[in-house]
Protein backbone atom coordinates (compact mmCIF):
# COMPACT_ATOMS: atom_id res chain seq x y z
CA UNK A 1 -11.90 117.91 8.95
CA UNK A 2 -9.16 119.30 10.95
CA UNK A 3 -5.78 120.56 9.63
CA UNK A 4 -4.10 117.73 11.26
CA UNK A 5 -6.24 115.38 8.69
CA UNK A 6 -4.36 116.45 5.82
CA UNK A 7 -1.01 115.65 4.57
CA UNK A 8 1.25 117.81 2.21
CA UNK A 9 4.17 116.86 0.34
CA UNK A 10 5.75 117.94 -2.68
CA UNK A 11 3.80 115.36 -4.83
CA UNK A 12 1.39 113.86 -2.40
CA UNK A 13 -1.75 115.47 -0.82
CA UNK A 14 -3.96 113.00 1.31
CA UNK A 15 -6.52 113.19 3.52
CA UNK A 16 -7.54 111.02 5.99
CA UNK A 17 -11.31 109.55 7.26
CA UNK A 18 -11.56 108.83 10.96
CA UNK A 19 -14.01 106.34 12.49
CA UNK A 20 -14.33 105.25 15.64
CA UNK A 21 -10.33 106.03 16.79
CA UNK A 22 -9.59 103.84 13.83
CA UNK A 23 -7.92 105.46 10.11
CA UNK A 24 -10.49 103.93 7.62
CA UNK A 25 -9.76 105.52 4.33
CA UNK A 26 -8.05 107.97 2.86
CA UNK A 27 -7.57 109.74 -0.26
CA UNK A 28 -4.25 110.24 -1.54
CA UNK A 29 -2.15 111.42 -5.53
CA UNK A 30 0.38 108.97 -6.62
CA UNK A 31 3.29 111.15 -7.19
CA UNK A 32 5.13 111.23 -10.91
CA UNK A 33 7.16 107.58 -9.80
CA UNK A 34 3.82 105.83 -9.09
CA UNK A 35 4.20 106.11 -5.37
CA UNK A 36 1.50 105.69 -3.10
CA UNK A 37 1.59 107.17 0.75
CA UNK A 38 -0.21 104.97 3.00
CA UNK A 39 -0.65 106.96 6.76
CA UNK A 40 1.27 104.88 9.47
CA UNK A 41 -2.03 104.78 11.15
CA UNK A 42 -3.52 102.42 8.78
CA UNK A 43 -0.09 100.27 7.97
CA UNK A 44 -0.20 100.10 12.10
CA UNK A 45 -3.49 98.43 11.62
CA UNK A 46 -2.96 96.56 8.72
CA UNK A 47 0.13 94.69 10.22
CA UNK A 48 2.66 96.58 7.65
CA UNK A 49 5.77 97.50 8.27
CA UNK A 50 8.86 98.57 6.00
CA UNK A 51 9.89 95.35 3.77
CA UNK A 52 6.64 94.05 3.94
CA UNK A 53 5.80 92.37 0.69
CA UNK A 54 2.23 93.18 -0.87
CA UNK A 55 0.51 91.74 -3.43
CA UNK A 56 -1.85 94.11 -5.44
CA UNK A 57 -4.69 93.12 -7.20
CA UNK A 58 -7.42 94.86 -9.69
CA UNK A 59 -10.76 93.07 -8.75
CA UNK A 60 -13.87 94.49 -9.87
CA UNK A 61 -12.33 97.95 -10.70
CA UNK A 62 -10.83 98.55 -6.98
CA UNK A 63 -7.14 98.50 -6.59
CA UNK A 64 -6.60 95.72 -3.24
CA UNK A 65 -3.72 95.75 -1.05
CA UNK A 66 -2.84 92.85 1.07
CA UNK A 67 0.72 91.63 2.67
CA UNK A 68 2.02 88.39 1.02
CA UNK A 69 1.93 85.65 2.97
CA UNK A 70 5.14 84.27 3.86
CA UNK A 71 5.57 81.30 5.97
CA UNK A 72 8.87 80.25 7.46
CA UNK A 73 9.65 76.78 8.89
CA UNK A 74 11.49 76.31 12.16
CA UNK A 75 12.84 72.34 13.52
CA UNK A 76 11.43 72.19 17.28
CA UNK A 77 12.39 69.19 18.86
CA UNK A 78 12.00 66.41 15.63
CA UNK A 79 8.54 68.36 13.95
CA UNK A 80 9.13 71.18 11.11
CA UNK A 81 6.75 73.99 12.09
CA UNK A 82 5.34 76.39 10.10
CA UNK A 83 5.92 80.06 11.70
CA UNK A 84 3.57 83.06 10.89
CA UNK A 85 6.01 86.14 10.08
CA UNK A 86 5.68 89.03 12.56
CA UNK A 87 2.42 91.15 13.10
CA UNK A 88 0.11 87.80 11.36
CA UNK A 89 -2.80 87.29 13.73
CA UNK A 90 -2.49 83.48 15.08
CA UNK A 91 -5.22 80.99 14.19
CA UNK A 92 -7.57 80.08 16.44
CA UNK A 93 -7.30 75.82 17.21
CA UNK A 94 -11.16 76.00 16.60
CA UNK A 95 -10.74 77.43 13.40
CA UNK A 96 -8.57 75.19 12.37
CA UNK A 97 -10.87 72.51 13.49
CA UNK A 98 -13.75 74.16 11.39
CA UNK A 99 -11.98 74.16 8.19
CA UNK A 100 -10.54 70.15 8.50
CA UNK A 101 -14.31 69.04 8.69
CA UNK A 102 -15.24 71.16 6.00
CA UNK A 103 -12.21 69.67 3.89
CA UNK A 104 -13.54 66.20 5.18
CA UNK A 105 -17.24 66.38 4.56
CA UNK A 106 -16.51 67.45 0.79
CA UNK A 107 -14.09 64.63 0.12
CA UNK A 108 -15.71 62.41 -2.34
CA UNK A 109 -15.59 58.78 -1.38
C-alpha cells in the first residue's frame, strides 16, 4: 500500500484495494451520523453521482449497494418511451430479444 491508498478524515479512515487500474474494495468507519465514504473512483465506476438514489439491502449478512432504478418517459413523435436516467448502460436489442423468448417459452398455454 502506498500513502496515497489511504484516506483520513476526522471520522473516516479508508483504504482502498487496487486491481487491474480498477478501485475494487475498500475498507472504510462509518462516522458517529452513520455516514459512509465511498472513493469517487468506485462511484465513477458504479455510475453514481450526487442525488443518486440507492437502495440498500442486507442479503446473506453483506450490506449491498445498488442505484434505484428510475425510468422516465419521454412522447417522441405519437410512442411514450421509456428513458434510462444518465450513466445506465443501454440494453443490448439482442438481449432484449433473449429475455421475450424466455417470457414466451414459459407461458403456460
Amino acid at each position: 500500500m502506498r500513502a496515497e491508498d489511504f484516506i483520513f478524515d476526522s471520522l473516516l479512515v479508508a483504504k482502498a484495494c487496487h486491481s487491474n487500474g480498477n478501485l475494487t474494495s475498500m475498507t472504510t468507519t462509518i462516522d458517529n451520523a452513520g455516514r459512509i465514504v465511498i472513493p469517487k473512483a468506485l462511484r465513477d465506476q458504479a455510475g453514481l453521482f450526487p442525488g443518486t438514489e440507492i437502495e440498500i439491502q442486507l442479503r446473506n449478512g453483506h450490506l449491498e449497494i445498488e442505484p434505484v432504478a428510475t425510468i422516465t418517459f419521454e412522447k417522441r413523435g405519437r410512442f411514450l418511451v421509456a428513458v434510462a436516467p444518465p450513466g445506465t448502460t443501454p440494453v443490448e436489442p439482442a438481449a432484449v430479444d433473449d429475455y421475450l423468448n424466455e417470457l414466451r417459452e414459459g407461458r403456460v398455454r
